[in-house]
C-alpha atoms as a PDB file:
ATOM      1  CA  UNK A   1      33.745 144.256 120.882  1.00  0.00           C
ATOM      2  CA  UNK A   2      34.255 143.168 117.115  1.00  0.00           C
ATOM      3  CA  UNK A   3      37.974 142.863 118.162  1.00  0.00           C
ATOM      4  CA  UNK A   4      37.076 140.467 120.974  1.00  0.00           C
ATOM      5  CA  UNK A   5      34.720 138.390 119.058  1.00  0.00           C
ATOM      6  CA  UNK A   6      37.559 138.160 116.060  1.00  0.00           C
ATOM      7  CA  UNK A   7      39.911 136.316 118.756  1.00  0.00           C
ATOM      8  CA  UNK A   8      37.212 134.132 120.734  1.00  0.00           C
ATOM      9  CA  UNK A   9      36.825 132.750 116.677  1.00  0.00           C
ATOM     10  CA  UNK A  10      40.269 132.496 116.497  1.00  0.00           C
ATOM     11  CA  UNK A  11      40.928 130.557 119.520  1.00  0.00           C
ATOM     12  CA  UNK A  12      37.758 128.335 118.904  1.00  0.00           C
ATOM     13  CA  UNK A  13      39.055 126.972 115.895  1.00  0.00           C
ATOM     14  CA  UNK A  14      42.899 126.326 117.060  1.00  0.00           C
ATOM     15  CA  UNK A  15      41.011 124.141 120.272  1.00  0.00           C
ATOM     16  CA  UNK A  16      38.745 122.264 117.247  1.00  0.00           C
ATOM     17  CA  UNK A  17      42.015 121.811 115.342  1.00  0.00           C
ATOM     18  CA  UNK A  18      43.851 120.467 118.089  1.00  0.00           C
ATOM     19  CA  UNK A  19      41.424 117.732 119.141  1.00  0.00           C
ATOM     20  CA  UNK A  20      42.323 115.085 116.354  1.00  0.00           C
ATOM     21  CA  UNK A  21      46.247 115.785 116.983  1.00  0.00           C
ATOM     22  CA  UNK A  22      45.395 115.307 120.969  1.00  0.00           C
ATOM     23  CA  UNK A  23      43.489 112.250 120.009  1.00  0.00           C
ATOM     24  CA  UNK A  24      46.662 110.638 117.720  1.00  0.00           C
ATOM     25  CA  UNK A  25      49.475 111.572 120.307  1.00  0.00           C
ATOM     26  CA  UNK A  26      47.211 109.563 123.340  1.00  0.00           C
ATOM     27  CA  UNK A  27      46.572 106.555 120.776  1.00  0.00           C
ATOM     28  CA  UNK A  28      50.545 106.639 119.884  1.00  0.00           C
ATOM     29  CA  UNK A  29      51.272 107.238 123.594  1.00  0.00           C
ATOM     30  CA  UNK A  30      48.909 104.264 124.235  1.00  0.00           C
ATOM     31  CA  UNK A  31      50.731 101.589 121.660  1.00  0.00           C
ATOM     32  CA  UNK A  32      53.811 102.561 123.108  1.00  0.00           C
ATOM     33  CA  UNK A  33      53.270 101.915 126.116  1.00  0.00           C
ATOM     34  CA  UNK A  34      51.545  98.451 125.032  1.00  0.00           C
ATOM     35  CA  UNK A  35      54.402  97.563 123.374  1.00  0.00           C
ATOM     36  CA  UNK A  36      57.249  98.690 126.154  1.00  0.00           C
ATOM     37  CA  UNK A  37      54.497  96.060 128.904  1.00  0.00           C
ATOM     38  CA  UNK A  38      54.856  92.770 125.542  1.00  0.00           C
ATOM     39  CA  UNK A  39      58.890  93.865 124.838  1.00  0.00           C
ATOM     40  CA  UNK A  40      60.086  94.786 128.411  1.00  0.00           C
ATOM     41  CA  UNK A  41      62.401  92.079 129.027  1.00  0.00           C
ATOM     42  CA  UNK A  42      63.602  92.462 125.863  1.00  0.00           C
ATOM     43  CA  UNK A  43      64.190  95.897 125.863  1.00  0.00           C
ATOM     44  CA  UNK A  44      65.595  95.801 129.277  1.00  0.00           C
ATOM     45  CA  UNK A  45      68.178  92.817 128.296  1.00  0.00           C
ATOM     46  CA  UNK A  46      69.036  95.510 124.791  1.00  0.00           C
ATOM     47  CA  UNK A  47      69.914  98.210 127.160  1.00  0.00           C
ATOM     48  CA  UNK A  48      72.026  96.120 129.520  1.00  0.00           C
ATOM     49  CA  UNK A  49      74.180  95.265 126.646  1.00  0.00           C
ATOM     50  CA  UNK A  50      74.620  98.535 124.774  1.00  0.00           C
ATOM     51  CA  UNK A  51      76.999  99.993 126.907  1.00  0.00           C
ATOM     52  CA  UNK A  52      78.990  97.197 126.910  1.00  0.00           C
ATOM     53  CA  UNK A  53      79.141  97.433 123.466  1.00  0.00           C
ATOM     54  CA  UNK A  54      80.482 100.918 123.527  1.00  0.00           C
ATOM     55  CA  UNK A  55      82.897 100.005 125.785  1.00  0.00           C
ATOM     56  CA  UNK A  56      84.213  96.920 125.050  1.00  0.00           C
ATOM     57  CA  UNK A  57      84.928  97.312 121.360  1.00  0.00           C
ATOM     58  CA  UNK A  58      86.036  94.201 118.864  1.00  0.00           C
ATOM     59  CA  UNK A  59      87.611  95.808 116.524  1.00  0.00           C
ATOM     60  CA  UNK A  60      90.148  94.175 114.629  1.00  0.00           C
ATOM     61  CA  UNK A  61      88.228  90.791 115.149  1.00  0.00           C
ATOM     62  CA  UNK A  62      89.772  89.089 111.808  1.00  0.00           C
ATOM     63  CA  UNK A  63      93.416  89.275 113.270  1.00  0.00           C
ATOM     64  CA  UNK A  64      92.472  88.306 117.098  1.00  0.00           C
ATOM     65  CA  UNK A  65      90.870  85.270 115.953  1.00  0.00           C
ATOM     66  CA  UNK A  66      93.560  84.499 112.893  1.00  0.00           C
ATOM     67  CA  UNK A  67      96.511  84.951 115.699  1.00  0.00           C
ATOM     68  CA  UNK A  68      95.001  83.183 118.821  1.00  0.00           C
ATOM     69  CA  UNK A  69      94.214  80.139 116.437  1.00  0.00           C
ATOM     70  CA  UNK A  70      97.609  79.955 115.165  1.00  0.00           C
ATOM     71  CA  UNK A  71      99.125  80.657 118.808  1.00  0.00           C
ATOM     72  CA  UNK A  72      96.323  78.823 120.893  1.00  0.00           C
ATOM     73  CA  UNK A  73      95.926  81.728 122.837  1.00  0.00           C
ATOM     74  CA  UNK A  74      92.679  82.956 124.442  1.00  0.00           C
ATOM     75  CA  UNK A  75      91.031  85.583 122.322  1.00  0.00           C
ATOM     76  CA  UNK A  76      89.559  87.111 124.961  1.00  0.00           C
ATOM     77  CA  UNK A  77      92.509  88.284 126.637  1.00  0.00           C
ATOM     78  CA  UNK A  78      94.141  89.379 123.585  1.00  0.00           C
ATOM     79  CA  UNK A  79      90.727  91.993 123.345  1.00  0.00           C
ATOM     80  CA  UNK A  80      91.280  92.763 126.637  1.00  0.00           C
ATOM     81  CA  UNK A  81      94.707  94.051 126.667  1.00  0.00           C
ATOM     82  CA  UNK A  82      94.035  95.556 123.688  1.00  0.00           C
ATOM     83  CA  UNK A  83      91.370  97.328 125.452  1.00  0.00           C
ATOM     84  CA  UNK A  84      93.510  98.204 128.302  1.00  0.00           C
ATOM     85  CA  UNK A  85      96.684  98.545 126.498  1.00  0.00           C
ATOM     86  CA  UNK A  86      95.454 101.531 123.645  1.00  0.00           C
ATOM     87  CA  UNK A  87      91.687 101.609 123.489  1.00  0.00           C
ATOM     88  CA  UNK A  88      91.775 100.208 120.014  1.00  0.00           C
ATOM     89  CA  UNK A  89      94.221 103.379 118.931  1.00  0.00           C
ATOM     90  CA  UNK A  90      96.085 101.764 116.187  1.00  0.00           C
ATOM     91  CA  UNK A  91      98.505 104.785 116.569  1.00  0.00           C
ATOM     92  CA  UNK A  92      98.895 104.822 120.015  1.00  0.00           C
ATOM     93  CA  UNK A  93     102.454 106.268 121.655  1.00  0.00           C
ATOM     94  CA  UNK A  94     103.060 105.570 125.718  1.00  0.00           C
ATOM     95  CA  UNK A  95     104.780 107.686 127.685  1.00  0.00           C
ATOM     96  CA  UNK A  96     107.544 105.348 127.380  1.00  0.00           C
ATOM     97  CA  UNK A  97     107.647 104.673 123.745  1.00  0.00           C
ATOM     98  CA  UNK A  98     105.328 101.335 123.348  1.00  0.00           C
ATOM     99  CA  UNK A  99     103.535 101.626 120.230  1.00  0.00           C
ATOM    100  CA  UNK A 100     100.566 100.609 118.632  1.00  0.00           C
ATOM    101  CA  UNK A 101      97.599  98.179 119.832  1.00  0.00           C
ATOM    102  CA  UNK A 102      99.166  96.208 122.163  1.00  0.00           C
ATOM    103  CA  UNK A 103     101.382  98.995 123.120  1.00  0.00           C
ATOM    104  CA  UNK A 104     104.604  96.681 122.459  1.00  0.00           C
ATOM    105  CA  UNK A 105     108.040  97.934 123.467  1.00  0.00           C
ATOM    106  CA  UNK A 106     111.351  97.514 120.915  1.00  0.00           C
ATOM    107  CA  UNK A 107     113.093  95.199 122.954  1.00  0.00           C
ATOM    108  CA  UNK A 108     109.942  93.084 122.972  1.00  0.00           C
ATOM    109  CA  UNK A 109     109.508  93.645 118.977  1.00  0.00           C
ATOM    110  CA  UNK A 110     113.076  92.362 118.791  1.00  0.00           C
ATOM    111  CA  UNK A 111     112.283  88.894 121.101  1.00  0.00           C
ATOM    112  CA  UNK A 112     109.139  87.925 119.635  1.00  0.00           C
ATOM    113  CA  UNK A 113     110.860  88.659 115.816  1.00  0.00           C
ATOM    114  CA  UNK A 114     113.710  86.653 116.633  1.00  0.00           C
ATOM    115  CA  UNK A 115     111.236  83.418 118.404  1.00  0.00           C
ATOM    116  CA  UNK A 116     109.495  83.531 115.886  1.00  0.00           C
ATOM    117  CA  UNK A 117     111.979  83.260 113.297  1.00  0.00           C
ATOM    118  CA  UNK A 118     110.398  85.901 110.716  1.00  0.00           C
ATOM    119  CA  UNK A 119     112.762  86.533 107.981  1.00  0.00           C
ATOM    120  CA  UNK A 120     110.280  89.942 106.267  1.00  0.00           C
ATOM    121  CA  UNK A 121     111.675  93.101 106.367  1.00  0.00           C
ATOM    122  CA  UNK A 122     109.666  94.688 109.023  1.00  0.00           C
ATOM    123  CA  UNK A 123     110.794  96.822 111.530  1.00  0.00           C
ATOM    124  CA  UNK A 124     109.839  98.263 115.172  1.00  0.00           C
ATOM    125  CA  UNK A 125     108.118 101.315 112.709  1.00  0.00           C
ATOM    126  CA  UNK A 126     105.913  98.834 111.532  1.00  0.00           C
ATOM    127  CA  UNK A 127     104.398  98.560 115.328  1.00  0.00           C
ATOM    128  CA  UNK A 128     101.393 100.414 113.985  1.00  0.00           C
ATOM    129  CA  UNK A 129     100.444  98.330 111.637  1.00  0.00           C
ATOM    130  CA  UNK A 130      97.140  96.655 113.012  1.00  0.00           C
ATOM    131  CA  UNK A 131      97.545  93.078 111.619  1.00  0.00           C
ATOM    132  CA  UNK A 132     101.214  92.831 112.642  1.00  0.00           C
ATOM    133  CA  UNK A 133     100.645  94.477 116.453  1.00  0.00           C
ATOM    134  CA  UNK A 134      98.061  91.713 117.196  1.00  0.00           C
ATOM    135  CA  UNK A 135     100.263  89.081 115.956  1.00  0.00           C
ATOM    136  CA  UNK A 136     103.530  89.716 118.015  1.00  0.00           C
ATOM    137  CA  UNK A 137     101.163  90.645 120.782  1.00  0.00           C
ATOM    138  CA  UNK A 138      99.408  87.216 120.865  1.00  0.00           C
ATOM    139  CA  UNK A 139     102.820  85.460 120.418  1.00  0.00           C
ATOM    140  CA  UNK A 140     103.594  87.273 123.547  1.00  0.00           C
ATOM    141  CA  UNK A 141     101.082  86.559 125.470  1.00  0.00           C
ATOM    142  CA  UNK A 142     100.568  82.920 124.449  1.00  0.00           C
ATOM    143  CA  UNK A 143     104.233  82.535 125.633  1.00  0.00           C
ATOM    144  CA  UNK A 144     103.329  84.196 128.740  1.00  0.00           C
ATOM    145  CA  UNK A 145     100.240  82.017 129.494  1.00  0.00           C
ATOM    146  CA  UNK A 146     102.395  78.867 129.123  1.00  0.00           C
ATOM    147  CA  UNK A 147     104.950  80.028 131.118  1.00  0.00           C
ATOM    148  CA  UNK A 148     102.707  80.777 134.140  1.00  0.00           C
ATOM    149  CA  UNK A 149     100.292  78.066 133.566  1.00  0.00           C
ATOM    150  CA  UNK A 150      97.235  79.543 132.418  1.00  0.00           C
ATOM    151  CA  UNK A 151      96.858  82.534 134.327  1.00  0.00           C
ATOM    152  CA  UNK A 152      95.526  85.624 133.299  1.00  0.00           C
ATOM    153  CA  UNK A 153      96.547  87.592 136.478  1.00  0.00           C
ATOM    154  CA  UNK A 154     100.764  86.649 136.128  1.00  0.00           C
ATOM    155  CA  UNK A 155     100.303  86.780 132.082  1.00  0.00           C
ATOM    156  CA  UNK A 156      99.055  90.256 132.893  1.00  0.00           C
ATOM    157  CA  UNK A 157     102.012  91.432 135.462  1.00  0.00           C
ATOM    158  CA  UNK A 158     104.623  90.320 133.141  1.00  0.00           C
ATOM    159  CA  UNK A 159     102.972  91.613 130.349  1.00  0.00           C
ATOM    160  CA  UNK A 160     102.954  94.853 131.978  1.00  0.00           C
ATOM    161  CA  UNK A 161     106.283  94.760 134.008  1.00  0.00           C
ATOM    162  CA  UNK A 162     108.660  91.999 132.796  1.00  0.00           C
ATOM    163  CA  UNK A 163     108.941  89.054 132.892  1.00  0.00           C
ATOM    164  CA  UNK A 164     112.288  88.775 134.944  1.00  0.00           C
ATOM    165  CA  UNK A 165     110.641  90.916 137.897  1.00  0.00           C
ATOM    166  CA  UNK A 166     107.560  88.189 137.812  1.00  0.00           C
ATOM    167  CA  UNK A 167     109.923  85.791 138.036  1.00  0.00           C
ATOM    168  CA  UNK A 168     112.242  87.012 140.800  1.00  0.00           C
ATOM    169  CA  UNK A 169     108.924  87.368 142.788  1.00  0.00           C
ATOM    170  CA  UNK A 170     108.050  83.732 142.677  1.00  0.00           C
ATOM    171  CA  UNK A 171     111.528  82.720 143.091  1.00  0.00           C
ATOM    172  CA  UNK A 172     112.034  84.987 146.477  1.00  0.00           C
ATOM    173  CA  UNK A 173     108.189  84.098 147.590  1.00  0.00           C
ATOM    174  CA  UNK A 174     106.819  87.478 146.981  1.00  0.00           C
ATOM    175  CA  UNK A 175     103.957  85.610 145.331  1.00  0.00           C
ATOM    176  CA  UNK A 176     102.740  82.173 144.909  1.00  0.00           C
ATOM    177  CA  UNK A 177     101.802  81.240 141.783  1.00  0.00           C
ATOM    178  CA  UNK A 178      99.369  78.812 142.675  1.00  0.00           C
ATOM    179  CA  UNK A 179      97.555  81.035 145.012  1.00  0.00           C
ATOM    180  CA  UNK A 180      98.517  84.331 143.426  1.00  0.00           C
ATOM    181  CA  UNK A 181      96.972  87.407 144.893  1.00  0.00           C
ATOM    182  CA  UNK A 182      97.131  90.937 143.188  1.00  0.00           C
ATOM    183  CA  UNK A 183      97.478  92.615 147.224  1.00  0.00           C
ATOM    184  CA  UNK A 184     101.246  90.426 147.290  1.00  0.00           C
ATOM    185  CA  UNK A 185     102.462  92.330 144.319  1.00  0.00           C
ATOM    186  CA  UNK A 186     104.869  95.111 146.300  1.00  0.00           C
ATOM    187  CA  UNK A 187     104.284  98.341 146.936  1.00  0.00           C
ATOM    188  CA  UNK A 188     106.389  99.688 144.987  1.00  0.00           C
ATOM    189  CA  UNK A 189     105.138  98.109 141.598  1.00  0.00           C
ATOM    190  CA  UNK A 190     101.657  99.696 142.496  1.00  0.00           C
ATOM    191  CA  UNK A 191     101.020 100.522 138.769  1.00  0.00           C
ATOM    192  CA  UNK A 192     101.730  96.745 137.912  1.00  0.00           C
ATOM    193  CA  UNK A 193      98.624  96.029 140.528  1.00  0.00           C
ATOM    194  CA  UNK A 194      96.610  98.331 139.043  1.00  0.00           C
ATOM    195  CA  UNK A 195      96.986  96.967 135.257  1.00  0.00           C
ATOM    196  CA  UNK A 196      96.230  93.424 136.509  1.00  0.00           C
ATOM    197  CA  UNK A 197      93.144  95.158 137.917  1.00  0.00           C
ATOM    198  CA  UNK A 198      92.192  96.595 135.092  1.00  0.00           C
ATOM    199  CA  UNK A 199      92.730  93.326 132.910  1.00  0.00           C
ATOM    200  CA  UNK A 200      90.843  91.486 135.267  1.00  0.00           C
ATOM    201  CA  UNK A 201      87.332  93.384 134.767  1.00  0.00           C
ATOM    202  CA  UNK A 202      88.203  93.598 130.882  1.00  0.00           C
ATOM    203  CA  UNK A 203      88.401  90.008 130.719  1.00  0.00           C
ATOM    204  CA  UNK A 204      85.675  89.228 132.949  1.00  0.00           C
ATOM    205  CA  UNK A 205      83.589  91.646 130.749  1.00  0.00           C
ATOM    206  CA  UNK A 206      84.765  90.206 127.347  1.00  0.00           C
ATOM    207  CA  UNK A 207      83.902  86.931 128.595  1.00  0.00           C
ATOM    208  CA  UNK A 208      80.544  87.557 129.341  1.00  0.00           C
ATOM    209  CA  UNK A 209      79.983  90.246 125.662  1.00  0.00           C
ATOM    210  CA  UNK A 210      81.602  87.206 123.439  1.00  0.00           C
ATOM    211  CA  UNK A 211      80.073  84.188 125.524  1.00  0.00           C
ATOM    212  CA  UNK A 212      77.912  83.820 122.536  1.00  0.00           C
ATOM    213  CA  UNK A 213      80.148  84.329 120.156  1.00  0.00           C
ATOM    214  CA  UNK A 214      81.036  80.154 119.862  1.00  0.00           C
ATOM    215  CA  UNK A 215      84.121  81.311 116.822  1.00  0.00           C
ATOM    216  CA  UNK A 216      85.475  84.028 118.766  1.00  0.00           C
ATOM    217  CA  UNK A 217      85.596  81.945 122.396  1.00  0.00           C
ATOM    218  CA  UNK A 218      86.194  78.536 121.556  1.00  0.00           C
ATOM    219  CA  UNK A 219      89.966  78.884 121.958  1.00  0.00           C
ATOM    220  CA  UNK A 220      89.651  80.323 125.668  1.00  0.00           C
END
């Protein structure tokens, strides 16, 4: 019996002590909730745009907007083949030897050195150097967006497979270039289709992440 009494104590005083906790946590509950009903647009609008920031990064901002000034090229492009290109890997390898941000290949290096005339002493090692990547890759591509008027879709293709294939594809009527469709690339260049794909949505999703951003967009 005294043992009994002992724990009915016991238990009596945990259920007193727990009535001022019980109390906070429904008042805490209460302002949270409160808060979530005033903020809920808010919050929901946050949410929307934190995965986008995870995963469309911007790293490397300084030299995207330094280079597409001083190539008018669209910035957002150049983030979106970076995107595409390495994920942002500085020190990225492909399977065929393209290296670094932009994922350029040697004879590429070599083109874009000799257009643009640069007399330093760097070399195709120097590919994964972050500042110099972004600048021979927006060269590129502002070359490319001339060359096929503007658009993202054939700047893409060639980006990915040449331009001398792009080319022989307008020329034989593979494509039209003022109607171009990624379904027309053939077959057999399936891999090509699939970049463009993929540089469509990044660009479409940079666009809308950096529509804000008035210094980063103004050149696209």
């Amino acid at each position: 019996m005294a043992a009994n009494g002992k724990n009915s104590r016991r238990k009596k005083k945990r259920h007193i002590k727990k009535g001022p906790v019980l109390i906070a946590v429904i008042l805490l509950l209460c302002g949270i909730g409160w808060l979530t009903y005033l903020y809920h647009e808010q919050i929901i609008n946050k949410a929307k745009d934190i995965p986008n920031s995870f995963s469309y990064p911007t790293d490397y901002e300084e030299y995207v907007i330094r280079y597409s000034t001083k190539y008018k090229c669209d910035p957002v492009l150049v983030f979106s083949v970076i995107k595409v290109e390495s994920g942002f890997n500085k020190d990225a390898v492909s399977s065929v030897g393209a290296r670094g941000l932009m994922q350029l290949m040697e004879d590429a290096y070599d083109w874009i050195k000799y257009r643009l005339d640069d007399q330093r002493d760097n070399t195709y090692d120097d590919m994964f150097d972050p500042e110099l990547n972004i600048q021979y890759g927006t060269y590129y591509l502002s070359y490319l967006m001339e060359k096929y008027d503007g658009s993202v879709e054939l700047t893409a293709a060639a980006y990915h497979c040449g331009m001398n294939l792009v080319d022989n594809w307008i020329e034989n009527g593979t494509v039209d270039p003022d109607n171009f469709k990624v379904s027309d690339i053939p077959d057999e260049n399936d891999q090509t289709s699939n970049y463009v794909r993929k540089i469509r949505k990044a660009y479409d999703n940079y666009k809308d992440i950096l529509s804000s951003h008035g210094d980063i967009t103004e050149n696209s």
